[in-house]
PDB file of N, CA and C in Angstrom:
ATOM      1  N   UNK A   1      40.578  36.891  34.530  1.00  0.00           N
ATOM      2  CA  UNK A   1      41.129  36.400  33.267  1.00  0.00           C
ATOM      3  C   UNK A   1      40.207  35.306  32.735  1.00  0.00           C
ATOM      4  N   UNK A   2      40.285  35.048  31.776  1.00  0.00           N
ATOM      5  CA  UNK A   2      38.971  34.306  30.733  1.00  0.00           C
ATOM      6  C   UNK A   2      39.775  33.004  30.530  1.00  0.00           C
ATOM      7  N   UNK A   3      41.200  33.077  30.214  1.00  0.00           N
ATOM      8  CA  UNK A   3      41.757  31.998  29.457  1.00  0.00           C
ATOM      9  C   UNK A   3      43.003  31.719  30.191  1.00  0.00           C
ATOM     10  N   UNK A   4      43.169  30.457  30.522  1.00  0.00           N
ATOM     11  CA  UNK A   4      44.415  29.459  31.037  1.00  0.00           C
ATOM     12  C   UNK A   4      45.188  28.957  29.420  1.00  0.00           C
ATOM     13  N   UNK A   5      46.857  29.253  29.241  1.00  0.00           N
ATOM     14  CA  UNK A   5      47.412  28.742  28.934  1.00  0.00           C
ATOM     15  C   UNK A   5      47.997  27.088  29.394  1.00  0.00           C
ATOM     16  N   UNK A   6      47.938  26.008  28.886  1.00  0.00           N
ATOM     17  CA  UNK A   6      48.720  24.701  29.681  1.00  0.00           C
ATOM     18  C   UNK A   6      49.192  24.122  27.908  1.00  0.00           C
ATOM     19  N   UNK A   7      50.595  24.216  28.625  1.00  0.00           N
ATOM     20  CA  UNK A   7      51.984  23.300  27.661  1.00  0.00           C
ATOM     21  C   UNK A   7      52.327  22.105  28.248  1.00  0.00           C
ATOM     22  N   UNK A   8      52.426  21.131  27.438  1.00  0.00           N
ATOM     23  CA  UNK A   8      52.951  19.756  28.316  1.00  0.00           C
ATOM     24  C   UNK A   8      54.152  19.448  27.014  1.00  0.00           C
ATOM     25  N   UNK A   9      55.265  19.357  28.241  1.00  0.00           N
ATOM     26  CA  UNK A   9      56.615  19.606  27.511  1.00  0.00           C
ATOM     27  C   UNK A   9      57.138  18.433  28.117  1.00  0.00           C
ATOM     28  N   UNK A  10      58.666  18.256  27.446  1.00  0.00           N
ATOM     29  CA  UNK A  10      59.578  16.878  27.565  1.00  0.00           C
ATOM     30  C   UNK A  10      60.368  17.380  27.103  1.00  0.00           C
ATOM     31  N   UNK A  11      61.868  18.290  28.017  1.00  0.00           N
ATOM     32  CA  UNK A  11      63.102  18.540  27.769  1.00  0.00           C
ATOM     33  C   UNK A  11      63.233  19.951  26.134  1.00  0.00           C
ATOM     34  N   UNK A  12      62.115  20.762  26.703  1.00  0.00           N
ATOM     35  CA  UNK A  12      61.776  21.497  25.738  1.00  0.00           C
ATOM     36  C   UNK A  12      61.885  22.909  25.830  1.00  0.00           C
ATOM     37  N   UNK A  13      62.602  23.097  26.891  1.00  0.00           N
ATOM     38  CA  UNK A  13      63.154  24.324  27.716  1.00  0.00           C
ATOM     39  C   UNK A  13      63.446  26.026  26.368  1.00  0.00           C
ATOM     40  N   UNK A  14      63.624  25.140  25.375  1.00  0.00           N
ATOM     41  CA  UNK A  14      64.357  26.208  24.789  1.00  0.00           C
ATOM     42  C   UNK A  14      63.220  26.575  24.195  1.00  0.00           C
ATOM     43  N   UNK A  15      61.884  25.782  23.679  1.00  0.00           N
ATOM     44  CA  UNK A  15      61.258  26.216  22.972  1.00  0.00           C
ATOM     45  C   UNK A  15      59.680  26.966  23.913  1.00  0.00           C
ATOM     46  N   UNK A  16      60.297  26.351  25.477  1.00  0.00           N
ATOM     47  CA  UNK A  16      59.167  27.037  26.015  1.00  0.00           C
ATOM     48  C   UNK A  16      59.420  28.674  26.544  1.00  0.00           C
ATOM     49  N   UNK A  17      60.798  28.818  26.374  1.00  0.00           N
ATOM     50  CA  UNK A  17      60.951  29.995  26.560  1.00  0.00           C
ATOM     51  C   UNK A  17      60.674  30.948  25.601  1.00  0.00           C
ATOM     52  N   UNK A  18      60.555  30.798  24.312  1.00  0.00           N
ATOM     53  CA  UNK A  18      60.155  31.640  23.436  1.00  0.00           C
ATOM     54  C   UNK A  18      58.511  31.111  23.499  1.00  0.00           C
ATOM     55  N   UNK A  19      57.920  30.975  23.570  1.00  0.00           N
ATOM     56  CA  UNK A  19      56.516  30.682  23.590  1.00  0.00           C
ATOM     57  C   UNK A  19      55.385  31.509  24.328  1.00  0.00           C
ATOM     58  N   UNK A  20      56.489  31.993  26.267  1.00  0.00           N
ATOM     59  CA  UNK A  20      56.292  32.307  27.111  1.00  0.00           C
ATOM     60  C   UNK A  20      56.347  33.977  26.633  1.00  0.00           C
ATOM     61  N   UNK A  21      57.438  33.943  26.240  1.00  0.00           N
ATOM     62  CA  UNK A  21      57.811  35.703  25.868  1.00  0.00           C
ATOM     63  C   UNK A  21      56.245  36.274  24.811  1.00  0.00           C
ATOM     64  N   UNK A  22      55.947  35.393  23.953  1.00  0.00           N
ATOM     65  CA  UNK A  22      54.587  35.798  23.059  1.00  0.00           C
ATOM     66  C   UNK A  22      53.462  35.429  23.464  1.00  0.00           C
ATOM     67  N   UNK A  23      53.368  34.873  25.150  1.00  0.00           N
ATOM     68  CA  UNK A  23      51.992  34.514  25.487  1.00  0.00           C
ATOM     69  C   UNK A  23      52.238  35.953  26.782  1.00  0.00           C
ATOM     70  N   UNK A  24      53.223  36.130  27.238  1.00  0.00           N
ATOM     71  CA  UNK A  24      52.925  37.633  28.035  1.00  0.00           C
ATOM     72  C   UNK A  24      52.883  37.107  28.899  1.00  0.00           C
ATOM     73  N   UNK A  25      52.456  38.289  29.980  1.00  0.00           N
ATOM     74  CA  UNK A  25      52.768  37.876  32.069  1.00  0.00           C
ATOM     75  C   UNK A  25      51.520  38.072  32.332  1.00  0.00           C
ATOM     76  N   UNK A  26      50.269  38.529  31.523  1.00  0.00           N
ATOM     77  CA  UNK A  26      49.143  38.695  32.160  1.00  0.00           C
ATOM     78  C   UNK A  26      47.937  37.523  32.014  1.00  0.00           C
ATOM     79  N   UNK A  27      48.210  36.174  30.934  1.00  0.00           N
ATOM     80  CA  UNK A  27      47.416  35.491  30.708  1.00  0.00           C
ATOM     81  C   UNK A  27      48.228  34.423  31.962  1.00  0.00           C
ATOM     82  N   UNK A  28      47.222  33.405  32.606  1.00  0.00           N
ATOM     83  CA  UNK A  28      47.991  32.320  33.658  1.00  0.00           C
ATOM     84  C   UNK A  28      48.488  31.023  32.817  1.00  0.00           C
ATOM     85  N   UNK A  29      49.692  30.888  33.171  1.00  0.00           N
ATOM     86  CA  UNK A  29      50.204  29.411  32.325  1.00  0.00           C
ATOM     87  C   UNK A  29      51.020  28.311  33.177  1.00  0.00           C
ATOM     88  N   UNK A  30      50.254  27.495  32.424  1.00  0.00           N
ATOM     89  CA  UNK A  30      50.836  26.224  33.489  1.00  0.00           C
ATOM     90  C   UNK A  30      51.497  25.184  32.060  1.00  0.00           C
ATOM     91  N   UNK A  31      52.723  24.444  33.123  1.00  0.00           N
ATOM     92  CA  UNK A  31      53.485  23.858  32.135  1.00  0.00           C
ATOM     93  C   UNK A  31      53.486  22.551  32.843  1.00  0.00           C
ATOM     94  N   UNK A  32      53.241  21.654  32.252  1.00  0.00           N
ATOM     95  CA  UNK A  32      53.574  20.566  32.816  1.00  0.00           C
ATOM     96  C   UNK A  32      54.856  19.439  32.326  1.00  0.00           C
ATOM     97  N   UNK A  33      55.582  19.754  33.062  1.00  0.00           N
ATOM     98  CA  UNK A  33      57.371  19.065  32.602  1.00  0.00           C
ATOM     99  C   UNK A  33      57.530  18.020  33.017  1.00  0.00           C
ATOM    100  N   UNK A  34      57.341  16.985  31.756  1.00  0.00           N
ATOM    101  CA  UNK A  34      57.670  15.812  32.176  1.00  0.00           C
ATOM    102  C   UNK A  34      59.343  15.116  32.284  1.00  0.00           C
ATOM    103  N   UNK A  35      60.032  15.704  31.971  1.00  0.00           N
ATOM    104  CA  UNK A  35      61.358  15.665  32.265  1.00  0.00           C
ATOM    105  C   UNK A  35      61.705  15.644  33.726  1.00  0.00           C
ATOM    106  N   UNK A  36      61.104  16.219  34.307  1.00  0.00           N
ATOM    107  CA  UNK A  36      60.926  16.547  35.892  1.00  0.00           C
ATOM    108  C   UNK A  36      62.484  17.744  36.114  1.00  0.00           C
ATOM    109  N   UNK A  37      62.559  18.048  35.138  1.00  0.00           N
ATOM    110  CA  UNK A  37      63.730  19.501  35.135  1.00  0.00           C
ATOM    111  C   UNK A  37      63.500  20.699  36.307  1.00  0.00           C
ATOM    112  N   UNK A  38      63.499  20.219  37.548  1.00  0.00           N
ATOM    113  CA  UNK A  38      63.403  21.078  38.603  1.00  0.00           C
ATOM    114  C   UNK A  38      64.249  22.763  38.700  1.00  0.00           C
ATOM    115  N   UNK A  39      65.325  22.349  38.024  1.00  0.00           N
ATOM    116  CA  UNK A  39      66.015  23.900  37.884  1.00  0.00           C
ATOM    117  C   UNK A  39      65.221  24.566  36.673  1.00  0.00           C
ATOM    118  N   UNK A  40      64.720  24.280  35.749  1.00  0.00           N
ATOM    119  CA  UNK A  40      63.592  24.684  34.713  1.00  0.00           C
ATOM    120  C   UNK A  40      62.389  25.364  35.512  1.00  0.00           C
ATOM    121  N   UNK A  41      61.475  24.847  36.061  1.00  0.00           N
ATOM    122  CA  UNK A  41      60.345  25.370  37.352  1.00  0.00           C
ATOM    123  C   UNK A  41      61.095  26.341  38.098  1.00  0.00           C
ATOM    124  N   UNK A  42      62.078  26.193  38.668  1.00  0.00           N
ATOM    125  CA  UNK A  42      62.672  27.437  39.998  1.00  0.00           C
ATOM    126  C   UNK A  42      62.754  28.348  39.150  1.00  0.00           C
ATOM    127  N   UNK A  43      63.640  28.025  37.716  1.00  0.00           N
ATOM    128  CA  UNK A  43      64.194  29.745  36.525  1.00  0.00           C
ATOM    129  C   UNK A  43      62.775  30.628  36.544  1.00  0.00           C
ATOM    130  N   UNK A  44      61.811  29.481  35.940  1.00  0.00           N
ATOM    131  CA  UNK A  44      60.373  29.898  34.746  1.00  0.00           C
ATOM    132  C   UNK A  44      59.673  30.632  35.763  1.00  0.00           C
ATOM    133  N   UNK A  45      59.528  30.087  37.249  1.00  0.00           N
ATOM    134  CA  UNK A  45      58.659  30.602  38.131  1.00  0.00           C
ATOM    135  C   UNK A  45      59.131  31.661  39.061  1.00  0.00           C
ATOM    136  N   UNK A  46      59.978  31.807  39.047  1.00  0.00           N
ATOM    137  CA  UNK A  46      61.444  33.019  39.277  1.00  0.00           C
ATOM    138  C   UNK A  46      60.612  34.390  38.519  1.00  0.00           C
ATOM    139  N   UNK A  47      61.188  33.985  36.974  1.00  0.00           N
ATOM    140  CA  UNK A  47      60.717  35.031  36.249  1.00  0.00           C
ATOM    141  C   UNK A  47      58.953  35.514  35.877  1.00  0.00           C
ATOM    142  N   UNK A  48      58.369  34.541  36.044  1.00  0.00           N
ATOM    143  CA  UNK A  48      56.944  34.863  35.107  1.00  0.00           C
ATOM    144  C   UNK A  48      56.047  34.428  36.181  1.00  0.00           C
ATOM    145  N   UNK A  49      55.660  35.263  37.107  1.00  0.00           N
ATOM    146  CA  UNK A  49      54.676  35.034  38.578  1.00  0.00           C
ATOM    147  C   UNK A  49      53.302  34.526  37.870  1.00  0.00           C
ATOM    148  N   UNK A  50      53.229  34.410  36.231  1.00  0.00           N
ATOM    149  CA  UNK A  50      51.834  34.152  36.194  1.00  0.00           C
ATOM    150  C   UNK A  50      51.911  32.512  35.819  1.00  0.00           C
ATOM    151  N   UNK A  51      53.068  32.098  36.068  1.00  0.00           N
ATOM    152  CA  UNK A  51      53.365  30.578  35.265  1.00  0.00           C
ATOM    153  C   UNK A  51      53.432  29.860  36.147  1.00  0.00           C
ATOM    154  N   UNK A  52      53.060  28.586  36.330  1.00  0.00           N
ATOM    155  CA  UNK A  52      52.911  27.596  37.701  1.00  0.00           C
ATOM    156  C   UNK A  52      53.964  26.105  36.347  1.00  0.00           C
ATOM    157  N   UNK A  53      54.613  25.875  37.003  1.00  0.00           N
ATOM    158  CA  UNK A  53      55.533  24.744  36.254  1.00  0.00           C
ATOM    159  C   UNK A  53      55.171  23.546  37.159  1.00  0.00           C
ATOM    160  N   UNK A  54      54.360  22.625  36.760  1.00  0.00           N
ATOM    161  CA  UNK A  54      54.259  21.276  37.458  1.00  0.00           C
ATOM    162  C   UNK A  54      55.253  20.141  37.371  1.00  0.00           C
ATOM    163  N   UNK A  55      55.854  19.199  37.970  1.00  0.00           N
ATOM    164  CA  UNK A  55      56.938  18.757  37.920  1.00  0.00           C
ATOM    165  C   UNK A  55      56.483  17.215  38.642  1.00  0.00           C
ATOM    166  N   UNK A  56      55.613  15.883  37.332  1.00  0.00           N
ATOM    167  CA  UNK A  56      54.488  14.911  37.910  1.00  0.00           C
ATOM    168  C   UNK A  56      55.820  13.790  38.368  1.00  0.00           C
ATOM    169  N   UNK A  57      55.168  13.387  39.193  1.00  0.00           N
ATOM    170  CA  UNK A  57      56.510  12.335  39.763  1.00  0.00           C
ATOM    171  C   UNK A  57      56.600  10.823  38.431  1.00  0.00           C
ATOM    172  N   UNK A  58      55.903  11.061  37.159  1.00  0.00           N
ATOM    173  CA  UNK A  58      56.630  10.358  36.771  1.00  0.00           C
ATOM    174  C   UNK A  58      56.075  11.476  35.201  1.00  0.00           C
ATOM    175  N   UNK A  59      56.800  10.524  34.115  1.00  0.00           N
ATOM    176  CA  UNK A  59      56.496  11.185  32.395  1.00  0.00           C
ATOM    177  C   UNK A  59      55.061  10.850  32.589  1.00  0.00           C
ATOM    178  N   UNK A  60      53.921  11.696  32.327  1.00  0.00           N
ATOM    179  CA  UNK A  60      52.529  11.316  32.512  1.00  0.00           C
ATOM    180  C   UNK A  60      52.204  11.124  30.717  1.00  0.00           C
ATOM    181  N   UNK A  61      53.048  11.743  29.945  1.00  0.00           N
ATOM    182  CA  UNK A  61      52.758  11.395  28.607  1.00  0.00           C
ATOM    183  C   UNK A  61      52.011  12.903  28.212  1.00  0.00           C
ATOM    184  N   UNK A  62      51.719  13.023  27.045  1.00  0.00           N
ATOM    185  CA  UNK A  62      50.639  13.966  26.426  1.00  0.00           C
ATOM    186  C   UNK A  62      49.149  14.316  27.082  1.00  0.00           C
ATOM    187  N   UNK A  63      48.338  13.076  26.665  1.00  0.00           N
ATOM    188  CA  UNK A  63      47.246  13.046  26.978  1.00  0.00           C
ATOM    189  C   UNK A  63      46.907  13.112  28.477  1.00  0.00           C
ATOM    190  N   UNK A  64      47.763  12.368  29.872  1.00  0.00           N
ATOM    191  CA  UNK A  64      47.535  12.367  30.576  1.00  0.00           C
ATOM    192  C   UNK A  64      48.089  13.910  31.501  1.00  0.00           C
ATOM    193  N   UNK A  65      49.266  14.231  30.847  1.00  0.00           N
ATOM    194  CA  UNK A  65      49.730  15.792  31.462  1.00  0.00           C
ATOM    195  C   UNK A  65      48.950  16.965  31.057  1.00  0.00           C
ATOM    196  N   UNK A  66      48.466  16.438  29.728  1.00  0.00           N
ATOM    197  CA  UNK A  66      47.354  17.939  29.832  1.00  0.00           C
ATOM    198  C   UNK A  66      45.942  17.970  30.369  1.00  0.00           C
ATOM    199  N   UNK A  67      45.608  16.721  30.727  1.00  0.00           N
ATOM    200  CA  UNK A  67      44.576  16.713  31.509  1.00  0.00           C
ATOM    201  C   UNK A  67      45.239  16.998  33.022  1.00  0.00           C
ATOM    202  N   UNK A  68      46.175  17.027  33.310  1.00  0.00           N
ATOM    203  CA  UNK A  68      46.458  17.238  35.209  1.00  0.00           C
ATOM    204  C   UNK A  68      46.832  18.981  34.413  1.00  0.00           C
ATOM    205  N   UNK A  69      47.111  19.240  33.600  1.00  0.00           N
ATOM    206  CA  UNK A  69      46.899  20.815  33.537  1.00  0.00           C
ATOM    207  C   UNK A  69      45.742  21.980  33.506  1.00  0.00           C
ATOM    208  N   UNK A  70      44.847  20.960  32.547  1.00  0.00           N
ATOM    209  CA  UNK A  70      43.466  21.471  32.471  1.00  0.00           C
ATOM    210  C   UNK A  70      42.250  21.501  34.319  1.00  0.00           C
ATOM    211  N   UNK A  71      43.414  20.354  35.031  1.00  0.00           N
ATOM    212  CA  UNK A  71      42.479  20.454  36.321  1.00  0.00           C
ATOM    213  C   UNK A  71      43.075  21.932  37.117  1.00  0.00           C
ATOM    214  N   UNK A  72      44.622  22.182  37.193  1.00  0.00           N
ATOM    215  CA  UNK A  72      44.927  22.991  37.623  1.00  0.00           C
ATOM    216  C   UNK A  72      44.657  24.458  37.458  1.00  0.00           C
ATOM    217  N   UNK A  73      43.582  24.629  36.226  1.00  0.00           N
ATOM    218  CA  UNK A  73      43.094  25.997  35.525  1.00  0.00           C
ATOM    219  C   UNK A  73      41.692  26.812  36.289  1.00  0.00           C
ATOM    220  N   UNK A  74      41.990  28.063  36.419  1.00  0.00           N
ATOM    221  CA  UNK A  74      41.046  28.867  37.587  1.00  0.00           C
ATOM    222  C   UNK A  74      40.129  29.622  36.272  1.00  0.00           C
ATOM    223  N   UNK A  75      40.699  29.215  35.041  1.00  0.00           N
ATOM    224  CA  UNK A  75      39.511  30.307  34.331  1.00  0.00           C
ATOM    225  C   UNK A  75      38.263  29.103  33.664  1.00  0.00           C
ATOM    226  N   UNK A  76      37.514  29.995  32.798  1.00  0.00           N
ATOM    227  CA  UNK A  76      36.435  29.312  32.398  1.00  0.00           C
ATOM    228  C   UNK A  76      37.061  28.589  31.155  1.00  0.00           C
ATOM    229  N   UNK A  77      38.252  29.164  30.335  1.00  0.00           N
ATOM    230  CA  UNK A  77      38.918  28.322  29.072  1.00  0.00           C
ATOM    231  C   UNK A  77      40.337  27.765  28.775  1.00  0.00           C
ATOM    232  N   UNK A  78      40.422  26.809  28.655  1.00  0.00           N
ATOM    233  CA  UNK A  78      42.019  26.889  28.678  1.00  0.00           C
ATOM    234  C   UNK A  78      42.431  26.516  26.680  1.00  0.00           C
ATOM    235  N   UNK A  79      43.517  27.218  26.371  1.00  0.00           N
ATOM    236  CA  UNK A  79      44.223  27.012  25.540  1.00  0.00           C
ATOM    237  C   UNK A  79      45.459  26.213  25.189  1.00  0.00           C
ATOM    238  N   UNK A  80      45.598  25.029  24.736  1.00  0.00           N
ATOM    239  CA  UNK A  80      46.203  23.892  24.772  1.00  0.00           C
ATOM    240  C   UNK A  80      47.788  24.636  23.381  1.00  0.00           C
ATOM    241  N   UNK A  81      48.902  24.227  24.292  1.00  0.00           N
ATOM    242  CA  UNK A  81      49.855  24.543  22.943  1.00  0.00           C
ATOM    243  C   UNK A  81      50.583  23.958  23.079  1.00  0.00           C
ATOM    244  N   UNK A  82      51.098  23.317  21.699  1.00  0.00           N
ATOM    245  CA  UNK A  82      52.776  22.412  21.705  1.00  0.00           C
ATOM    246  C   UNK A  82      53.845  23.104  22.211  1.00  0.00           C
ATOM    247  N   UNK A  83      54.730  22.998  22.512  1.00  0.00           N
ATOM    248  CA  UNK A  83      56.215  23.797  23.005  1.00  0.00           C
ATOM    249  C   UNK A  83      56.795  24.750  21.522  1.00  0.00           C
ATOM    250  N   UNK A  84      56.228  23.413  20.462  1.00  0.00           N
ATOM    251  CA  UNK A  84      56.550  23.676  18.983  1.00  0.00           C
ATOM    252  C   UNK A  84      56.001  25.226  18.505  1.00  0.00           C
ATOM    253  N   UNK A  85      54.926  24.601  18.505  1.00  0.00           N
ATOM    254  CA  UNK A  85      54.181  26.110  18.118  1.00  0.00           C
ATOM    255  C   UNK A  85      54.691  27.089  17.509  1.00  0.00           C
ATOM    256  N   UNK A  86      53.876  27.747  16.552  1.00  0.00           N
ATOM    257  CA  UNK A  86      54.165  29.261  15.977  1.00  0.00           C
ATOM    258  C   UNK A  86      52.782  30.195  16.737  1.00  0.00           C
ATOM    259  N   UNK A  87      52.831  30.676  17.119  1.00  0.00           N
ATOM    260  CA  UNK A  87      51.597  31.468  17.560  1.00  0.00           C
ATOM    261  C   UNK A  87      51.955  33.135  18.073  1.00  0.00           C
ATOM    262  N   UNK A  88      51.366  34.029  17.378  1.00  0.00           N
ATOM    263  CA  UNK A  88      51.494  35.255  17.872  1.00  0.00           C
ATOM    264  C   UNK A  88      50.821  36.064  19.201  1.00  0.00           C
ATOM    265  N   UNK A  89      51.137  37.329  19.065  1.00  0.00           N
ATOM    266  CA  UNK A  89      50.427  37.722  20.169  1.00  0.00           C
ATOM    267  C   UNK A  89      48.538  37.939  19.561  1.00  0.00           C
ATOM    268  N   UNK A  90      48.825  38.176  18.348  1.00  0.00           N
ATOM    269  CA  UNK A  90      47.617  38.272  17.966  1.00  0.00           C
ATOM    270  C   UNK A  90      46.856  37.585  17.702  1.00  0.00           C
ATOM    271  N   UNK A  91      47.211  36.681  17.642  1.00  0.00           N
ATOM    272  CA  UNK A  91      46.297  35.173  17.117  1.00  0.00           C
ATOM    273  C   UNK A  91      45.535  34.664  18.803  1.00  0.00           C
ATOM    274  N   UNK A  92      46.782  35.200  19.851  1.00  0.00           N
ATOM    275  CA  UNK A  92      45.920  34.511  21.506  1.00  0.00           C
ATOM    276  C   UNK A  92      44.629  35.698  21.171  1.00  0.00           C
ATOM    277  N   UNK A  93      44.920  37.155  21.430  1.00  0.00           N
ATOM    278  CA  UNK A  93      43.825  38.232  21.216  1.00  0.00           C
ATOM    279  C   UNK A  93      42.896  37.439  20.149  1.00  0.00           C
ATOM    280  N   UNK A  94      42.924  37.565  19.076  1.00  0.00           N
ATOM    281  CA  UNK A  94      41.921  36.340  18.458  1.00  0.00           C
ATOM    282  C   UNK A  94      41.114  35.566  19.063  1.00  0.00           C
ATOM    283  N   UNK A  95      41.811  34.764  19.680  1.00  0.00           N
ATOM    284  CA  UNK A  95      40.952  33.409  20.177  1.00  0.00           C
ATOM    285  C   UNK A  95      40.034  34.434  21.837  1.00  0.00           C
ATOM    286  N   UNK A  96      40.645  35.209  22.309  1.00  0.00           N
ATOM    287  CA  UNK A  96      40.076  35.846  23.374  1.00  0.00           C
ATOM    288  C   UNK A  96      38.940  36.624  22.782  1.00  0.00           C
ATOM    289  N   UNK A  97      38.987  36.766  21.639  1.00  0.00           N
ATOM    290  CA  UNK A  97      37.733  37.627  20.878  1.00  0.00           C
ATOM    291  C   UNK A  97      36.845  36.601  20.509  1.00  0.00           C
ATOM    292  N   UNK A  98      37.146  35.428  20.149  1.00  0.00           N
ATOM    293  CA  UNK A  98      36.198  34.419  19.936  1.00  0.00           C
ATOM    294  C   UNK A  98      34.951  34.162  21.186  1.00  0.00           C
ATOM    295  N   UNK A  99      35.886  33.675  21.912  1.00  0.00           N
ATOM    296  CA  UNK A  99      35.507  32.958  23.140  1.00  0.00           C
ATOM    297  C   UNK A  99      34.592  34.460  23.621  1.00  0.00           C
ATOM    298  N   UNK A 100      34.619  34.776  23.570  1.00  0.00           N
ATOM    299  CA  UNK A 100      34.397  36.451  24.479  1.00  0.00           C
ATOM    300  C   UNK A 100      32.242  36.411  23.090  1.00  0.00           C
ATOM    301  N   UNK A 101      32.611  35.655  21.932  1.00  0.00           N
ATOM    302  CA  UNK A 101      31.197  36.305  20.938  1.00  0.00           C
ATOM    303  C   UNK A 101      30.740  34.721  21.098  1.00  0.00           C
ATOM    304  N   UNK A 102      30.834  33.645  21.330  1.00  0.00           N
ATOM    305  CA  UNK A 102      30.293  32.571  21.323  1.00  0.00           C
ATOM    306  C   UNK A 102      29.957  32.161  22.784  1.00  0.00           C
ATOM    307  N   UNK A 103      29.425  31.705  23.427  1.00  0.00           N
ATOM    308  CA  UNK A 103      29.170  30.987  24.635  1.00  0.00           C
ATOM    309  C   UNK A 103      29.274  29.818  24.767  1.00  0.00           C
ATOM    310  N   UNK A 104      28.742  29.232  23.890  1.00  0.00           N
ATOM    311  CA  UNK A 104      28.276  27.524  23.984  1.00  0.00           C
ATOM    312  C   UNK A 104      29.147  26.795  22.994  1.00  0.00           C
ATOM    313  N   UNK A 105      30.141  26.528  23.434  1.00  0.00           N
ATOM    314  CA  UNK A 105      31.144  25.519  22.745  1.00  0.00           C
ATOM    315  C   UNK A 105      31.903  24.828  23.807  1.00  0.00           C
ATOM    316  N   UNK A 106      32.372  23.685  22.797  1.00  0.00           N
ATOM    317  CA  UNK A 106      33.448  22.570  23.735  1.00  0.00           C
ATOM    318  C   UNK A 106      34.927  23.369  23.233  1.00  0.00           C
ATOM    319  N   UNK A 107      34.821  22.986  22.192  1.00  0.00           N
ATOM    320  CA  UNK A 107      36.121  23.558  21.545  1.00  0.00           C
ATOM    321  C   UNK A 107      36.545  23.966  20.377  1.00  0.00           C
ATOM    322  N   UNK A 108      37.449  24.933  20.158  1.00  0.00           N
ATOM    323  CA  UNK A 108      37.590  26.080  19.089  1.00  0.00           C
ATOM    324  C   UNK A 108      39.092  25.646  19.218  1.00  0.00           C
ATOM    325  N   UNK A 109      39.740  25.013  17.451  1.00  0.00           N
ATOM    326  CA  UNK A 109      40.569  25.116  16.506  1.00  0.00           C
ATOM    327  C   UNK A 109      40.695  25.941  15.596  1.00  0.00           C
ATOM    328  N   UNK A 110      42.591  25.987  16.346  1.00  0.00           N
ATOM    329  CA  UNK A 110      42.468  26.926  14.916  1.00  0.00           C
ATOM    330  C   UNK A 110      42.902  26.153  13.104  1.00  0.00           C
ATOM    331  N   UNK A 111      43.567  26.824  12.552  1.00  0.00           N
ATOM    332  CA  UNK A 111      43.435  26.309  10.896  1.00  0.00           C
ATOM    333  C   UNK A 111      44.685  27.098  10.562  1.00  0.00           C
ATOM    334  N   UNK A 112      45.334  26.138   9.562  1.00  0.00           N
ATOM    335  CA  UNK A 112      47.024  26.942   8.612  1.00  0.00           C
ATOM    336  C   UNK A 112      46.490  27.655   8.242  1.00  0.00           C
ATOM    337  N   UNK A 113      47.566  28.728   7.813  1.00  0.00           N
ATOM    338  CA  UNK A 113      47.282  29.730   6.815  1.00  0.00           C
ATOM    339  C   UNK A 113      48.244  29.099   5.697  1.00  0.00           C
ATOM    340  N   UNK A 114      48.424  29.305   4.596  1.00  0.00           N
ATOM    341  CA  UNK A 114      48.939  28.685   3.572  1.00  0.00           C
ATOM    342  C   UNK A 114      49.452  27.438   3.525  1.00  0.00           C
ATOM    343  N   UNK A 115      48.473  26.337   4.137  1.00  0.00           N
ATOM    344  CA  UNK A 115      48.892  24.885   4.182  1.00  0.00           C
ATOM    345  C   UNK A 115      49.096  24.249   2.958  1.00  0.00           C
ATOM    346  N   UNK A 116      50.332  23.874   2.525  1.00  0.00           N
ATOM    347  CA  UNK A 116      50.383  23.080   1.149  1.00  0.00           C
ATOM    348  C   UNK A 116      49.727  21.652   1.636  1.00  0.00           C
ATOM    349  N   UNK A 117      48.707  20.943   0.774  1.00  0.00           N
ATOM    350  CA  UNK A 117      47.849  19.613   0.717  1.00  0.00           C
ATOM    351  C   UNK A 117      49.332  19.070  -0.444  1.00  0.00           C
ATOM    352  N   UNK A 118      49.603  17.540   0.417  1.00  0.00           N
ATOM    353  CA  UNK A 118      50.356  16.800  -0.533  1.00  0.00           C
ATOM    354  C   UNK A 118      49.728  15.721  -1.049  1.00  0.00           C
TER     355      UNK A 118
END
C-alpha cells in the first residue's frame, strides 16, 4: 500500500465512523483518540482490521497527535484528515494517482470546489 490514512479526533466517534466507511478496509488507518474512548478502539478495531486506534495517555492536542500518527505509518505517504471532512472515494483514488505521477514532493493539498471568497 502507498498511502497511510491518520485522523486525530476528540469525542468524534460519530463522525469517524462515516469517514471510515468512504476511506474502505484496504487503505491502513490510524486514529489517534484523544478522548482516550477505549470502548471506541475495541468497536473500530473489532470491525476494520486495517485501522489501528491509538489511545495517548494524555489529550496530545492536534499538532502533537498527528505527528505520533505519522510515526506509526508503514507506507511511503500518509494522508492527514479532520473527523469533519467531506471526502469521497474518489477524491482518495485522486490523490493515489497523484502521488503514484510525481515523486519529489513534501506535500500535496487539496483545494474547494465552489468556495464562496467573503
Amino acid at each position: 500500500m502507498d498511502i497511510s490514512v491518520v485522523i486525530v479526533s476528540f469525542h468524534s466517534h460519530h463522525l469517524i465512523r462515516k469517514i471510515i466507511k468512504i476511506i474502505g478496509k484496504k487503505i491502513p488507518v490510524v486514529i489517534i483518540e484523544n478522548s482516550r474512548n477505549q470502548k471506541l478502539k475495541k468497536d473500530l478495531e473489532k470491525k476494520y482490521k486495517n485501522l489501528n486506534v491509538i489511545i495517548p495517555k494524555k489529550n496530545l492536542g492536534f499538532g502533537s497527535g498527528f505527528n505520533l500518527g505519522i510515526k506509526t505509518c508503514k507506507t511511503n505517504y500518509v494522508l492527514h484528515l479532520s473527523p469533519d471532512v467531506s471526502i469521497s472515494k474518489k477524491c482518495i483514488k485522486d490523490i493515489r494517482v497523484l502521488i503514484n505521477k510525481f515523486h519529489d514532493f513534501a506535500l500535496i493539498g487539496p483545494t474547494y470546489n465552489n468556495e464562496k471568497i467573503y
